[in-house]
Protein backbone atom coordinates (compact mmCIF):
# COMPACT_ATOMS: atom_id res chain seq x y z
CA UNK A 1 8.89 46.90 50.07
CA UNK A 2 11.69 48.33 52.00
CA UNK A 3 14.11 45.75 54.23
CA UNK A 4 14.24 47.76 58.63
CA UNK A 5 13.64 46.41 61.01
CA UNK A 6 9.80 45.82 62.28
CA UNK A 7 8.58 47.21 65.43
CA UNK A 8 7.63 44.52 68.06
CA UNK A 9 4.39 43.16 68.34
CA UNK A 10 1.92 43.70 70.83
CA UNK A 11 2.34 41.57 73.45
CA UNK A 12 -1.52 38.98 74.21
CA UNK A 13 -2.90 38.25 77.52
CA UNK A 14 -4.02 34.82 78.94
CA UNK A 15 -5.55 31.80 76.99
CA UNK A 16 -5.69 33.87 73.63
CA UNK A 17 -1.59 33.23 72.99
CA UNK A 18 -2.65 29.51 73.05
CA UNK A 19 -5.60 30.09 70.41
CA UNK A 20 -3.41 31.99 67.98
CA UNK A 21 -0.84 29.79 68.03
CA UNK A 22 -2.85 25.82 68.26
CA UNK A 23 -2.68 23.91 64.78
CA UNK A 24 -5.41 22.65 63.60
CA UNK A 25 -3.97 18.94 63.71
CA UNK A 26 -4.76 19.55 67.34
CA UNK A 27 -8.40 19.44 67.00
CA UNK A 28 -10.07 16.07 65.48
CA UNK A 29 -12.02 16.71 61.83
CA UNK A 30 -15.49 18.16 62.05
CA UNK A 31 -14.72 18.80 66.02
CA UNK A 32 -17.25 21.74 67.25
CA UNK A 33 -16.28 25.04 67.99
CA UNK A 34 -15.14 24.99 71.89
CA UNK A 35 -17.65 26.72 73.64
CA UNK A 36 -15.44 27.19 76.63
CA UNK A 37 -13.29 28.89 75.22
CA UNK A 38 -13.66 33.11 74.12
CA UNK A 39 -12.44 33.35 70.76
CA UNK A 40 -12.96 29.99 69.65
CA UNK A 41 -9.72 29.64 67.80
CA UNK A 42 -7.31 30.74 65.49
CA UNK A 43 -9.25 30.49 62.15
CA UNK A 44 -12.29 32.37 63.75
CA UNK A 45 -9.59 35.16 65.20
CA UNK A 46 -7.85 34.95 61.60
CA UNK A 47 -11.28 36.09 59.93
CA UNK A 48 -11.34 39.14 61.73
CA UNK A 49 -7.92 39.94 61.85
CA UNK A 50 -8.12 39.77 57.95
CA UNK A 51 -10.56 42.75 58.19
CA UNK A 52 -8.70 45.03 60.70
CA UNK A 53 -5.46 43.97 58.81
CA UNK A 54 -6.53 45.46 55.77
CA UNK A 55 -8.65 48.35 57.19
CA UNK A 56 -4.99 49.23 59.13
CA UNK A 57 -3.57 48.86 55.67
CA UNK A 58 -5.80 51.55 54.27
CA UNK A 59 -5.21 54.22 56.60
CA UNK A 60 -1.58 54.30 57.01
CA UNK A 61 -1.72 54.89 53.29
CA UNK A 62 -4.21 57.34 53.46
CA UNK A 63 -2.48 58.93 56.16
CA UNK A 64 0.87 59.54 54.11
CA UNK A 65 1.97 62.87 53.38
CA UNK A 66 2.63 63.94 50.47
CA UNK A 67 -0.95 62.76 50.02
CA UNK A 68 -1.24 59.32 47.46
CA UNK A 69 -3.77 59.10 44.65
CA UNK A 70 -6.63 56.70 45.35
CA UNK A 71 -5.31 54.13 42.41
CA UNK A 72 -1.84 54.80 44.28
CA UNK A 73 -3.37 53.96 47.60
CA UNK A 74 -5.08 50.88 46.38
CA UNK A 75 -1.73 49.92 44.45
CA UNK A 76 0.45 49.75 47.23
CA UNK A 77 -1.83 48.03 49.85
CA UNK A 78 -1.28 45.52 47.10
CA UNK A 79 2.26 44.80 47.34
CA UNK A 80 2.13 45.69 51.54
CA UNK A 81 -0.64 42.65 51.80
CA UNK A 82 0.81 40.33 49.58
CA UNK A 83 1.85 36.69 50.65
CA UNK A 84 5.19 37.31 50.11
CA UNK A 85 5.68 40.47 52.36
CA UNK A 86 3.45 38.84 54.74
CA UNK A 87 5.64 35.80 55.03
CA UNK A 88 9.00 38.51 55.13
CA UNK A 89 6.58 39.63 58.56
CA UNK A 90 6.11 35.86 60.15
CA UNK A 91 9.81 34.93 59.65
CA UNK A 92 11.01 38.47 61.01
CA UNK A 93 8.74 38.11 64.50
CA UNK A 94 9.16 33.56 64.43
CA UNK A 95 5.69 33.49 64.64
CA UNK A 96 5.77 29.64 62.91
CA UNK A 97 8.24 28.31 65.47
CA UNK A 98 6.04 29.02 68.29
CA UNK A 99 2.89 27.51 66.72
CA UNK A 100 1.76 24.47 68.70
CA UNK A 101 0.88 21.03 66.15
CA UNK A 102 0.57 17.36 65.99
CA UNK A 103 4.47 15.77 65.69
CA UNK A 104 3.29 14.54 62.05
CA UNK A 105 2.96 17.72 61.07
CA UNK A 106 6.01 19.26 62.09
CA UNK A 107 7.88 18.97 58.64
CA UNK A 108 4.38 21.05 57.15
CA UNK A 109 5.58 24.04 58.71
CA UNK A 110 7.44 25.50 56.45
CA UNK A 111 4.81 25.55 53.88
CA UNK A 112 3.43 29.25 53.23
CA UNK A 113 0.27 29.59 55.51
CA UNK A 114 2.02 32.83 56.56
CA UNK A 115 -2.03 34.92 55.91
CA UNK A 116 -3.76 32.76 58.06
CA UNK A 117 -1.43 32.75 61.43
CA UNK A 118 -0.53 36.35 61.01
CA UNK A 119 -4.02 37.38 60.83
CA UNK A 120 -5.03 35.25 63.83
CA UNK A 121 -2.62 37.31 65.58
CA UNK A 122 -3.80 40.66 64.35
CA UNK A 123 -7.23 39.83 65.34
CA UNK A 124 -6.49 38.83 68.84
CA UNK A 125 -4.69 41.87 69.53
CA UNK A 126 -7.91 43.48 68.33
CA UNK A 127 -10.06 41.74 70.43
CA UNK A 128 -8.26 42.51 73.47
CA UNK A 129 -6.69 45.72 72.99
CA UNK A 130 -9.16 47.59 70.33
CA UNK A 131 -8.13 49.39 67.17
CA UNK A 132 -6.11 52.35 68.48
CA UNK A 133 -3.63 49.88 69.36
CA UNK A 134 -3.66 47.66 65.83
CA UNK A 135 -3.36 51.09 64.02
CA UNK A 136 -0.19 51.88 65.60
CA UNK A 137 1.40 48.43 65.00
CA UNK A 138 0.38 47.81 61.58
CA UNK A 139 0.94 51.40 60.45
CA UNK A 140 5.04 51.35 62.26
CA UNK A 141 5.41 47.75 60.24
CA UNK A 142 3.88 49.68 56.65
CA UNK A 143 6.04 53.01 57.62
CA UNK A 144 8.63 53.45 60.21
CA UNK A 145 7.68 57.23 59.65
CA UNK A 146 3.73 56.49 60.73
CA UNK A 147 2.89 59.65 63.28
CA UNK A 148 -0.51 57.94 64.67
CA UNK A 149 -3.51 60.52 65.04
CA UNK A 150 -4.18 61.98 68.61
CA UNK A 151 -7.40 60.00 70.33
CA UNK A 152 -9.75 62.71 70.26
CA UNK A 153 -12.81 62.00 72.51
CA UNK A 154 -16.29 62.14 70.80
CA UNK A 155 -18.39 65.62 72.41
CA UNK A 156 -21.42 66.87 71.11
CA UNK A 157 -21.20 70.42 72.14
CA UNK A 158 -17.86 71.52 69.90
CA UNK A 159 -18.23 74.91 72.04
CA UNK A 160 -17.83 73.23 75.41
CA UNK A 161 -14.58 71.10 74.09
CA UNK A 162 -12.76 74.17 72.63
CA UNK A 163 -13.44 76.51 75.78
CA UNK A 164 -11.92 73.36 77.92
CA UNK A 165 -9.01 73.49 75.43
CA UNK A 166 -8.63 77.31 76.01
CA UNK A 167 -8.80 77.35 79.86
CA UNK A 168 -6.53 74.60 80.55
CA UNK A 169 -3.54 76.05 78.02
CA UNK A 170 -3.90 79.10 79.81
CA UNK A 171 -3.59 77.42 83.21
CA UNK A 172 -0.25 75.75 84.62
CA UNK A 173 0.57 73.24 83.15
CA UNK A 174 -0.09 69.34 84.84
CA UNK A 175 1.84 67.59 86.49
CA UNK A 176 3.09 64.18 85.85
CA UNK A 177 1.12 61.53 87.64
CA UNK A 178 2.69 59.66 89.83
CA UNK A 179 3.61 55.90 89.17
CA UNK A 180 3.91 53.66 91.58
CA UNK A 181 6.53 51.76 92.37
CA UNK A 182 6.47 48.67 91.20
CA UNK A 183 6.26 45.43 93.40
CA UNK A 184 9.61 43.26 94.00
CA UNK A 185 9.21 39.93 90.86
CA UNK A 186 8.28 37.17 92.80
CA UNK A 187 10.58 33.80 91.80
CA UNK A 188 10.17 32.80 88.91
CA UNK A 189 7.62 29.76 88.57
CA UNK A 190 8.78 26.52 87.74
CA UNK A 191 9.03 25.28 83.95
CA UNK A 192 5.72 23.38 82.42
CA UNK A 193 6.53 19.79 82.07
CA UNK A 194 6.97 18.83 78.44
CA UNK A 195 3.81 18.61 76.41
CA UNK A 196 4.23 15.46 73.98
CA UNK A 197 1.84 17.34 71.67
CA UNK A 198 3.52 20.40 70.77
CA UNK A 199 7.00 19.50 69.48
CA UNK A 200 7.46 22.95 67.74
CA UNK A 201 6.88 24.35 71.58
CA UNK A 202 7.48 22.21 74.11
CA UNK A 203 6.77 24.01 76.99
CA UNK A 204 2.91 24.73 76.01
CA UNK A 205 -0.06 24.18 78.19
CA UNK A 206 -1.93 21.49 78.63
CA UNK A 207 -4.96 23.13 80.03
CA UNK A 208 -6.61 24.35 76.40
CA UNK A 209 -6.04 21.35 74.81
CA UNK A 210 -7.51 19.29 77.66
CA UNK A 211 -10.33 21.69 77.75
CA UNK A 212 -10.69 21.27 74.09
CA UNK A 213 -10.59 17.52 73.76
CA UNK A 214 -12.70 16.90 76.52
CA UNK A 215 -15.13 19.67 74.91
CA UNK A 216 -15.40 17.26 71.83
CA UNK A 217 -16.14 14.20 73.96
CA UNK A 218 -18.81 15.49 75.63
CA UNK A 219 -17.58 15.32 79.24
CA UNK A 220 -18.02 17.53 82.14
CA UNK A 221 -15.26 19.30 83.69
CA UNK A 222 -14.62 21.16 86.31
CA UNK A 223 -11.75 22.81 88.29
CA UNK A 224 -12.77 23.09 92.31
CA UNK A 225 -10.19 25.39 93.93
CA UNK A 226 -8.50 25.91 97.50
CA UNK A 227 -6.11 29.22 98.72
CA UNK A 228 -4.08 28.01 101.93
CA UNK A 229 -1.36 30.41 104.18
CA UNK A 230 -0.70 33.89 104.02
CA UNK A 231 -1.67 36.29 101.68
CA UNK A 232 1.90 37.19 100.77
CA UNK A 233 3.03 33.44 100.26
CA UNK A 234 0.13 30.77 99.99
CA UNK A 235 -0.34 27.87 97.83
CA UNK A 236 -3.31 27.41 95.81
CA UNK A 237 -4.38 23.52 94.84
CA UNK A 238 -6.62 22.85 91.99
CA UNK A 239 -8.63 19.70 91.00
CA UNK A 240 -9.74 18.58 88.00
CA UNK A 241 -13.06 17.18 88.29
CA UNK A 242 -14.55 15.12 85.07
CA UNK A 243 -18.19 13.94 85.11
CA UNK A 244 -17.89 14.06 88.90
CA UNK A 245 -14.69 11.71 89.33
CA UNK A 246 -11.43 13.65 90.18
CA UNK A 247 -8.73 12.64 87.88
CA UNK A 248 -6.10 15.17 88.60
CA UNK A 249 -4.65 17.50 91.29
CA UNK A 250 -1.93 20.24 91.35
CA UNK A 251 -0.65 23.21 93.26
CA UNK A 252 1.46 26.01 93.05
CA UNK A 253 2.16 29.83 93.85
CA UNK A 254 -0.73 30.83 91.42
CA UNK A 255 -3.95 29.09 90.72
CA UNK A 256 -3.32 29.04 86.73
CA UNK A 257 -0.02 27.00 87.40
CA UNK A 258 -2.07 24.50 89.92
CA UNK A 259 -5.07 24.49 87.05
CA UNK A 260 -2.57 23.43 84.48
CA UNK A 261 -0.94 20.64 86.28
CA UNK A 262 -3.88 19.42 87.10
CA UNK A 263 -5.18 18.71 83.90
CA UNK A 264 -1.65 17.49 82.85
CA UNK A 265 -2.38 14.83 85.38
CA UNK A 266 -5.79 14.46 84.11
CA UNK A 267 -4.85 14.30 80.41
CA UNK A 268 -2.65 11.44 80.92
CA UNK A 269 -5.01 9.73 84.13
CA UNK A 270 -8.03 10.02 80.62
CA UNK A 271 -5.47 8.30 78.62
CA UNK A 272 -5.36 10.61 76.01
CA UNK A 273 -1.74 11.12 75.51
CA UNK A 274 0.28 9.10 72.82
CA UNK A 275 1.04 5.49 73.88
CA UNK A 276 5.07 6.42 73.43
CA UNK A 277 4.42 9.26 75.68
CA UNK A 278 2.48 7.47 78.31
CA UNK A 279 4.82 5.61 80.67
């Protein structure tokens, strides 16, 4: 394959980025599927990203021009999905370093499960931004050149779309909407305290993993919520509640940041975290 650079990834929303990037040595053997959770995690996203990945594949080849020959098509969506060139694509975007794991398997990392956590990543940014947007990505990283087809709107009367097409080329043309200005960035929020778990990225949540391992133990949890002051500039303080008994609290500008302290506090208050970690 040809060495450029690759085009940046699309950027994931919310609890997903935690999914795609947990190690299994996070979860204990034969632990269910969390329920809680929306994708489950990153094997179950990795299955479907394997599909989209290679359907992507497929029709940025198919899409070349001067047109390839079917064997020619299915010969180099060989050599674009191999391990190798996937592995070229992990290293290039550092998806391994930010991959959350148990400390004993830190030194593991470097072994070539490239497929599997690239995948994961292709099929979250299918599940939460469709294919339009996986086409575009995948078919920049197979060829810089990649033109992406225009979105063309499904109409059943092909006489209606064309006289639309006619009437407004022959009208003025339309003017640029007009964006709003963007709000003033708030400060930025304080760092998350060090996770003991994740020493390939030690700034990861607690809140999915505490979700998770209290998932597997069978335990109820919830997270009762308060907003106090203004609007503008108010606090928001979070509980986390397990089989009835509160056994954490935080706060903070936004009510994800009180959530996860919270069940920081709660993680350690179950006694879950490593003895060496505990004090």
């Amino acid at each position: 394959m040809d060495s450029y650079p690759p085009p940046p990834p699309p950027k994931l929303r919310g609890d997903i980025i935690l999914e795609v990037f947990t190690h299994k040595s996070l979860r204990f053997p034969g632990a269910p599927t969390n329920e809680d959770s929306e994708y489950g995690d990153n094997e179950r996203l990795s299955v479907l990203g394997e599909k989209v990945l290679e359907t992507a594949v497929t029709f940025s080849l198919f899409s070349k021009r001067p047109m390839l020959k079917a064997e020619d098509i299915e010969a180099q969506r060989r050599e674009v999905l191999s391990e190798a060139n996937i592995e070229s694509w992990i290293i290039a975007y550092k998806f391994r370093e930010k991959l959350r794991c148990s400390p004993d398997v830190v030194t593991t990392l470097s072994e070539p499960k490239a497929r599997l956590l690239f995948c994961s990543y292709v099929g979250a940014v299918f599940a939460q931004n469709g294919m339009e947007m996986v086409q575009r990505w995948i078919g920049q990283l197979v060829d810089p050149d990649f033109d992406p087809p225009m979105h063309v709107e499904p109409d059943g009367d092909m006489d209606a779309a064309i006289k639309r097409v006619k009437t407004e080329s022959m009208g003025s043309p339309t003017p640029p909407p007009i964006m709003p200005i963007p709000p003033q960035p708030m400060n930025a929020p304080p760092p998350l305290p060090t996770n003991p778990l994740a020493p390939a990225q030690p700034q990861a949540a607690f809140l999915p993993l505490f979700n998770q391992t209290a998932n597997q133990r069978r335990l109820a949890v919830e997270y009762p919520a308060q907003f106090s002051g203004p609007a503008h500039a108010g606090r928001w303080t979070v509980q986390c509640v397990v089989n009835g008994i509160p056994k954490g609290e935080g706060s903070g500008a936004s009510k994800q940041l009180a959530k996860e302290e919270a069940a920081r506090q709660a993680y350690y208050a179950m006694g879950w975290a490593p003895r060496k970690y505990s004090s």
